[in-house]
C-alpha atoms as a PDB file:
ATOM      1  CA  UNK A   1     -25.538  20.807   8.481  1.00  0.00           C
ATOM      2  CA  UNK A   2     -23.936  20.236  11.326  1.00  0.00           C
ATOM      3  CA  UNK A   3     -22.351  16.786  13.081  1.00  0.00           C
ATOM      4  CA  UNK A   4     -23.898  15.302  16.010  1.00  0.00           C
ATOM      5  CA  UNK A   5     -22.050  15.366  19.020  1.00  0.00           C
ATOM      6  CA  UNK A   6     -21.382  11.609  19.902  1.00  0.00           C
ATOM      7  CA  UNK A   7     -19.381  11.776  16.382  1.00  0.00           C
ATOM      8  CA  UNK A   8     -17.359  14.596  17.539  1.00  0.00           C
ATOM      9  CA  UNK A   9     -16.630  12.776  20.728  1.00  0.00           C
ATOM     10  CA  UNK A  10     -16.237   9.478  19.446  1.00  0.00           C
ATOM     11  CA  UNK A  11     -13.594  11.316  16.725  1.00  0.00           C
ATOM     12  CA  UNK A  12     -11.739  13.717  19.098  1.00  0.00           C
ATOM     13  CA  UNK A  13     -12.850  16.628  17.103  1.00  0.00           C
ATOM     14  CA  UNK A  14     -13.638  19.582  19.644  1.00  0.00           C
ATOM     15  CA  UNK A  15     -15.424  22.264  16.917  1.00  0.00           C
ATOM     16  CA  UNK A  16     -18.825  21.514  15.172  1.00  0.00           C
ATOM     17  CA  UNK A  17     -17.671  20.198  11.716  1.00  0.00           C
ATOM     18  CA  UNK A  18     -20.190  20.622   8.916  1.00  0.00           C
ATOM     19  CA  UNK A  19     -21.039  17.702   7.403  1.00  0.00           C
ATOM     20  CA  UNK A  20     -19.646  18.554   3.604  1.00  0.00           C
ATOM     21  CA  UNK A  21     -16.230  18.794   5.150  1.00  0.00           C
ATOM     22  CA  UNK A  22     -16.661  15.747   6.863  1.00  0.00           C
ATOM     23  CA  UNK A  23     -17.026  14.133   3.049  1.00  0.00           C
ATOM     24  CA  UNK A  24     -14.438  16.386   1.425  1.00  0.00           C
ATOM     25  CA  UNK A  25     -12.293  14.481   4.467  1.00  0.00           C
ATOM     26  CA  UNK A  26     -13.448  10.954   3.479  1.00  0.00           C
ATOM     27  CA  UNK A  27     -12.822  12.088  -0.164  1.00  0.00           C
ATOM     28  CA  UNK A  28      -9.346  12.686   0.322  1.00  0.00           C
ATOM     29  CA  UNK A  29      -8.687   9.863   2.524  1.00  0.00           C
ATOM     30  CA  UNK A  30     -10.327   6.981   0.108  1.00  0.00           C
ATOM     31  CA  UNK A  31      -7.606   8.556  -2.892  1.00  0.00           C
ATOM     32  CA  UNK A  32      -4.560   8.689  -0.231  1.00  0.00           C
ATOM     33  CA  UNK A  33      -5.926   4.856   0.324  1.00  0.00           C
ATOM     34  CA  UNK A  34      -6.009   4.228  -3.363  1.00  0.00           C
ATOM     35  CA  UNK A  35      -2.808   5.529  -3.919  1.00  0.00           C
ATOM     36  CA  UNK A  36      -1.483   3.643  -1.653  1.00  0.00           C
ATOM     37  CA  UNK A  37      -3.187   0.071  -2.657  1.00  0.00           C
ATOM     38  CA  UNK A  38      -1.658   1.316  -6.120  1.00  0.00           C
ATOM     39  CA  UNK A  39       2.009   1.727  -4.608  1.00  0.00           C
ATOM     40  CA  UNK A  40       2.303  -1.621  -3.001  1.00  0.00           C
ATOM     41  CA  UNK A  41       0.873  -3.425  -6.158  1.00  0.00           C
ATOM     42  CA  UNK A  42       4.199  -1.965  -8.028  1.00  0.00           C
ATOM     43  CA  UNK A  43       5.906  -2.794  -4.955  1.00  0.00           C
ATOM     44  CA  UNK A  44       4.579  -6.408  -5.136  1.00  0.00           C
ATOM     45  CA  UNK A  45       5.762  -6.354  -8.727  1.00  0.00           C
ATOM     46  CA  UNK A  46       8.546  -5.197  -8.417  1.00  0.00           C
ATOM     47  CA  UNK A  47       9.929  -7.846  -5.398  1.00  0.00           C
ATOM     48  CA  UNK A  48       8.519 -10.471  -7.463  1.00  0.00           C
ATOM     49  CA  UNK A  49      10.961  -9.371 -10.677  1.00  0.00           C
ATOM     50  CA  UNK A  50      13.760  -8.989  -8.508  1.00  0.00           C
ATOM     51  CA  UNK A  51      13.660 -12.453  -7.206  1.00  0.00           C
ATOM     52  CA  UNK A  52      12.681 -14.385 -10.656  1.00  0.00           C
ATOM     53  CA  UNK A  53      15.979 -12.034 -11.279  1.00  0.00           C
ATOM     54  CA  UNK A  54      18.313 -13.720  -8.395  1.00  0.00           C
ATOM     55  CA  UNK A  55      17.138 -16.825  -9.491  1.00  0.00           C
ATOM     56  CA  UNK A  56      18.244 -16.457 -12.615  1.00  0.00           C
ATOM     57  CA  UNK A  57      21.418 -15.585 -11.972  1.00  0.00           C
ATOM     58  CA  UNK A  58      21.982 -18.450  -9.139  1.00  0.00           C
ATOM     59  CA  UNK A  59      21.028 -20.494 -12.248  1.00  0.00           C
ATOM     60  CA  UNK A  60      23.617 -19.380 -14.495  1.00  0.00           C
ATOM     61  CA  UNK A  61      25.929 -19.505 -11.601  1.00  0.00           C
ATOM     62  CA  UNK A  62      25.446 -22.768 -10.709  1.00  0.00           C
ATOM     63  CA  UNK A  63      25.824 -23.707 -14.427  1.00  0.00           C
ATOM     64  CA  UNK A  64      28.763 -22.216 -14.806  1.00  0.00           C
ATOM     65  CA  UNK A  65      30.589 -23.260 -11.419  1.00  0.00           C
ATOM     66  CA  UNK A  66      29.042 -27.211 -12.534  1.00  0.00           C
ATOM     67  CA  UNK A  67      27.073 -27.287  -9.645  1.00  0.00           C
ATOM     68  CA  UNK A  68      23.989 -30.201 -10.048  1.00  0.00           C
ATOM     69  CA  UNK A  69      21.842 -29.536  -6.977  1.00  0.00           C
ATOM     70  CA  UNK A  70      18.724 -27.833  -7.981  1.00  0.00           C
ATOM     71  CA  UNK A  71      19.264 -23.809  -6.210  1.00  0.00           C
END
């Protein structure tokens, strides 16, 4: 089966595209997607270790240099 034109158009593709590679397309796509939902999740994760790490270590600075303000 073949897609309609006003897809092509609206799409900028110039050839007829058959509809199953229109879905193996959206296939691929919708992994690359969840890949990259996956990727900034372990980003997320790992910014939010990194600062409950620098805060630490401000803490045990300030300790250590006597410092009473809260960091």
């Amino acid at each position: 089966m073949i897609a309609t034109n006003w897809f092509q158009k609206k799409w900028g593709l110039d050839d007829p595209v058959l509809i199953d590679e229109l879905y193996a397309r959206l296939v691929d796509l919708e992994q690359r997607v969840k890949v990259l939902e996956e990727e900034n999740v372990s980003t997320t994760n790992e910014l939010y270790r990194m600062e409950n790490s620098l805060d630490a270590r401000i803490d045990i600075l300030a300790e250590h240099c006597r410092i009473n303000t809260d960091v």
